[in-house]
Protein backbone atom coordinates (compact mmCIF):
# COMPACT_ATOMS: atom_id res chain seq x y z
CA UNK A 1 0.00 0.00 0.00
CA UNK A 2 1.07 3.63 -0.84
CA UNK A 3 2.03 6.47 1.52
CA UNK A 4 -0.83 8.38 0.07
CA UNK A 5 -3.78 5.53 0.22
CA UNK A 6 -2.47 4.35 3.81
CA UNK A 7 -2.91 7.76 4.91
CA UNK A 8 -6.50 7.75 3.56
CA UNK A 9 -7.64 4.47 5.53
CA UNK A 10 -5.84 5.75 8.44
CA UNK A 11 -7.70 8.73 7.94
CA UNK A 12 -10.90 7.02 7.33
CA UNK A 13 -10.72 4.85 10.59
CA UNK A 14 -11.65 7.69 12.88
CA UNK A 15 -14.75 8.72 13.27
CA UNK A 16 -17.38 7.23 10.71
CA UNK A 17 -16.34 7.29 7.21
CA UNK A 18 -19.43 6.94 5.31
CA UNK A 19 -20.87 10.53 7.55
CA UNK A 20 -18.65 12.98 4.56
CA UNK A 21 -18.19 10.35 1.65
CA UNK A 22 -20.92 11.08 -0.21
CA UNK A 23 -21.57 6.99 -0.64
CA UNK A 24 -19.48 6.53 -3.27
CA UNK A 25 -19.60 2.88 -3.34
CA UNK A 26 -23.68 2.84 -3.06
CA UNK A 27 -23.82 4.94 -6.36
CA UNK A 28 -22.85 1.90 -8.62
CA UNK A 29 -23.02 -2.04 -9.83
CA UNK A 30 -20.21 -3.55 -10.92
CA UNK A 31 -20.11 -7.10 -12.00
CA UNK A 32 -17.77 -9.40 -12.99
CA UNK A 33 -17.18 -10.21 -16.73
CA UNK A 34 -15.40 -12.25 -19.09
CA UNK A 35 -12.51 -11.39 -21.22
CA UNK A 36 -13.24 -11.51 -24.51
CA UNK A 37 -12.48 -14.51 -25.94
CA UNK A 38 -14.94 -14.63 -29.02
CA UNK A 39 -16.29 -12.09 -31.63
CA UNK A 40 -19.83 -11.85 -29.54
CA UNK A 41 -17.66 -11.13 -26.33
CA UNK A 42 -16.22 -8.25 -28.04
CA UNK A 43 -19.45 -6.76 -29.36
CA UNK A 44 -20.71 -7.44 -26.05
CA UNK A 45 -18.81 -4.85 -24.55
CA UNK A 46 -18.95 -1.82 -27.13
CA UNK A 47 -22.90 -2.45 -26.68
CA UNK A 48 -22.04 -2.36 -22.93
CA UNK A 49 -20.23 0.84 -23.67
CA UNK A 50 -22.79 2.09 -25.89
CA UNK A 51 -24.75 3.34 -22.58
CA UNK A 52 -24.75 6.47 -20.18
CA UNK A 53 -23.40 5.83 -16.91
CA UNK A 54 -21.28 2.43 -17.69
CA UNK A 55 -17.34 1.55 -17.75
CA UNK A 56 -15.68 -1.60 -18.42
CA UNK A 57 -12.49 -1.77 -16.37
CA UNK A 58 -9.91 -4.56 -15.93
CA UNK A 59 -8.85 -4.27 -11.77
CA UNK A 60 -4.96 -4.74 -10.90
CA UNK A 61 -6.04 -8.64 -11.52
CA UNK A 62 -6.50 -8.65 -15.05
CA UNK A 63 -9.68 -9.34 -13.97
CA UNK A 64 -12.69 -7.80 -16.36
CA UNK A 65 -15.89 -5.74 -14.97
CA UNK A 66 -19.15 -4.01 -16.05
CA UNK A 67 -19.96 -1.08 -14.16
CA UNK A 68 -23.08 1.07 -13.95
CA UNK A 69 -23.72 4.06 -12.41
CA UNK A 70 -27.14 3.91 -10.15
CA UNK A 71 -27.89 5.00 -6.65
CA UNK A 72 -28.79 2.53 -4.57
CA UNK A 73 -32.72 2.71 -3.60
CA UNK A 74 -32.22 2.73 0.18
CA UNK A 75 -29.33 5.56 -0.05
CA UNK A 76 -30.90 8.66 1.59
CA UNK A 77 -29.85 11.75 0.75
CA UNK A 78 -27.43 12.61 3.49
CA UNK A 79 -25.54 9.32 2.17
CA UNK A 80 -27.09 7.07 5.35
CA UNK A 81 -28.31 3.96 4.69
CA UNK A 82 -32.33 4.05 4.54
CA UNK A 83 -32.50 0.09 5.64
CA UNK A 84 -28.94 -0.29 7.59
CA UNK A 85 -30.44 -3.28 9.71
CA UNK A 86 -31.44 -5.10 6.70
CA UNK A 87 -28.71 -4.07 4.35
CA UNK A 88 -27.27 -7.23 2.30
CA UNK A 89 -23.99 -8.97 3.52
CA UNK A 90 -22.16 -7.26 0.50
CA UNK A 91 -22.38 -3.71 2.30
CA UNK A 92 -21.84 -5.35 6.21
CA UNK A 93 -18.55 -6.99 4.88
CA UNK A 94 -17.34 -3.97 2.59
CA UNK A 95 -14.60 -1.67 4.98
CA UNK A 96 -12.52 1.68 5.29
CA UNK A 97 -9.44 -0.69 3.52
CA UNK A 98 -11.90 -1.03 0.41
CA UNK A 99 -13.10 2.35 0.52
CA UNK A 100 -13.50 4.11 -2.69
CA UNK A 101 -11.77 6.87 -1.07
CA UNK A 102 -8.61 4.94 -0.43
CA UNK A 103 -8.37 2.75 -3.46
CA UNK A 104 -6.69 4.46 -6.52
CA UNK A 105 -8.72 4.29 -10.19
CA UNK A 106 -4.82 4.14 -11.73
CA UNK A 107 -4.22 0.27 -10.01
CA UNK A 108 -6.49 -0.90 -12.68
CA UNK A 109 -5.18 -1.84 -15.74
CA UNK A 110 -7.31 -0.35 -18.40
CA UNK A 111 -10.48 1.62 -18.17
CA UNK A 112 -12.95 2.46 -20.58
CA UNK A 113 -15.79 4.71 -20.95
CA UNK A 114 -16.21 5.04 -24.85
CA UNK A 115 -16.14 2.49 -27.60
CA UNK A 116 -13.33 4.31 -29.21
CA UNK A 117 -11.10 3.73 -25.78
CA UNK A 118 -12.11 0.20 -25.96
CA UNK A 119 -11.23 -0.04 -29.60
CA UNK A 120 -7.83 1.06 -29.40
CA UNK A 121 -7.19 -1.09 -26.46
CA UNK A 122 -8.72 -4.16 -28.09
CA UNK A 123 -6.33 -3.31 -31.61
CA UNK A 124 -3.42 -3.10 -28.98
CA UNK A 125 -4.20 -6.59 -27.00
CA UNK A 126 -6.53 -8.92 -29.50
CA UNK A 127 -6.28 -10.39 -32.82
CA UNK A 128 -9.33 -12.32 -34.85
CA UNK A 129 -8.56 -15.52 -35.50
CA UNK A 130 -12.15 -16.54 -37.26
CA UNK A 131 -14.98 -16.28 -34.69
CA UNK A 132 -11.74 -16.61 -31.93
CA UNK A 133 -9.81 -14.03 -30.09
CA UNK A 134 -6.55 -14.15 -29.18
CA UNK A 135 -4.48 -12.07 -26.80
CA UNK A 136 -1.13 -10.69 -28.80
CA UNK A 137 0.56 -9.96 -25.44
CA UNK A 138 1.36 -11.98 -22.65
CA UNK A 139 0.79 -8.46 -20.20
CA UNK A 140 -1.90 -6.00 -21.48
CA UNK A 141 -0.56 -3.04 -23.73
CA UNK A 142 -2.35 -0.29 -22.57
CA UNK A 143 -2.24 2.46 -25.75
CA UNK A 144 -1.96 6.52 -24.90
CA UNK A 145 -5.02 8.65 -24.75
């Protein structure tokens, strides 16, 4: 862990974090996805892309994710928890060291927002091999902006 993000759990251990956060981390869905492997896969994710309020992000694992921006329906608006009590195991197990506060968007590997970003990513990382994709790298090129 980084000087910087240790300093932000440290900082986020006293007193209640969630009170000045602004709920970051009840303002979206992410879930997990596949790396492309075939031609569908790959349209799959510029129609993904194709929408307001989604990314596609591979995390520090090379693991792949969908992500949508949408409030959660019990987040009130001081950023409380309408239905703490009830609230799924998800939220009861997520903590200040997972904090979207603390963790860094540049540890993923590649995010996209656009089907352009995607593109040139995919070009850099993918070839067609009939309805087959195949990585060109053994570590994910990640092009310039």
């Amino acid at each position: 862990m980084g000087k910087g993000r240790q300093a932000v759990v440290e900082a986020l251990a006293h007193g209640h974090p969630c009170r000045s956060c602004g709920a970051v981390c009840c303002r979206y869905v992410a879930v997990a996805l596949a790396a492309p492997k075939e031609r569908d896969d790959r349209d799959l994710i510029r129609w993904y892309l194709a929408h307001r309020k989604v990314c596609v992000y591979i995390d520090r694992d090379g693991d792949w994710w969908v992500q949508v921006g949408t409030d959660c329906r019990h987040l009130a608006a001081d950023g409380s928890c309408r239905d703490y009590e009830n609230r799924p195991q998800l939220c009861r197990d997520y903590g200040t060291e997972a904090c979207e506060r603390a963790d860094h968007d540049d540890e993923n590997i590649a995010e996209f927002t656009s089907i352009e970003q995607f593109e040139r990513f995919f070009r850099a990382n993918y070839r067609a091999e009939g309805a087959r994709l195949r990585r060109r790298h053994r570590r994910y090129v990640v092009p310039a902006p």
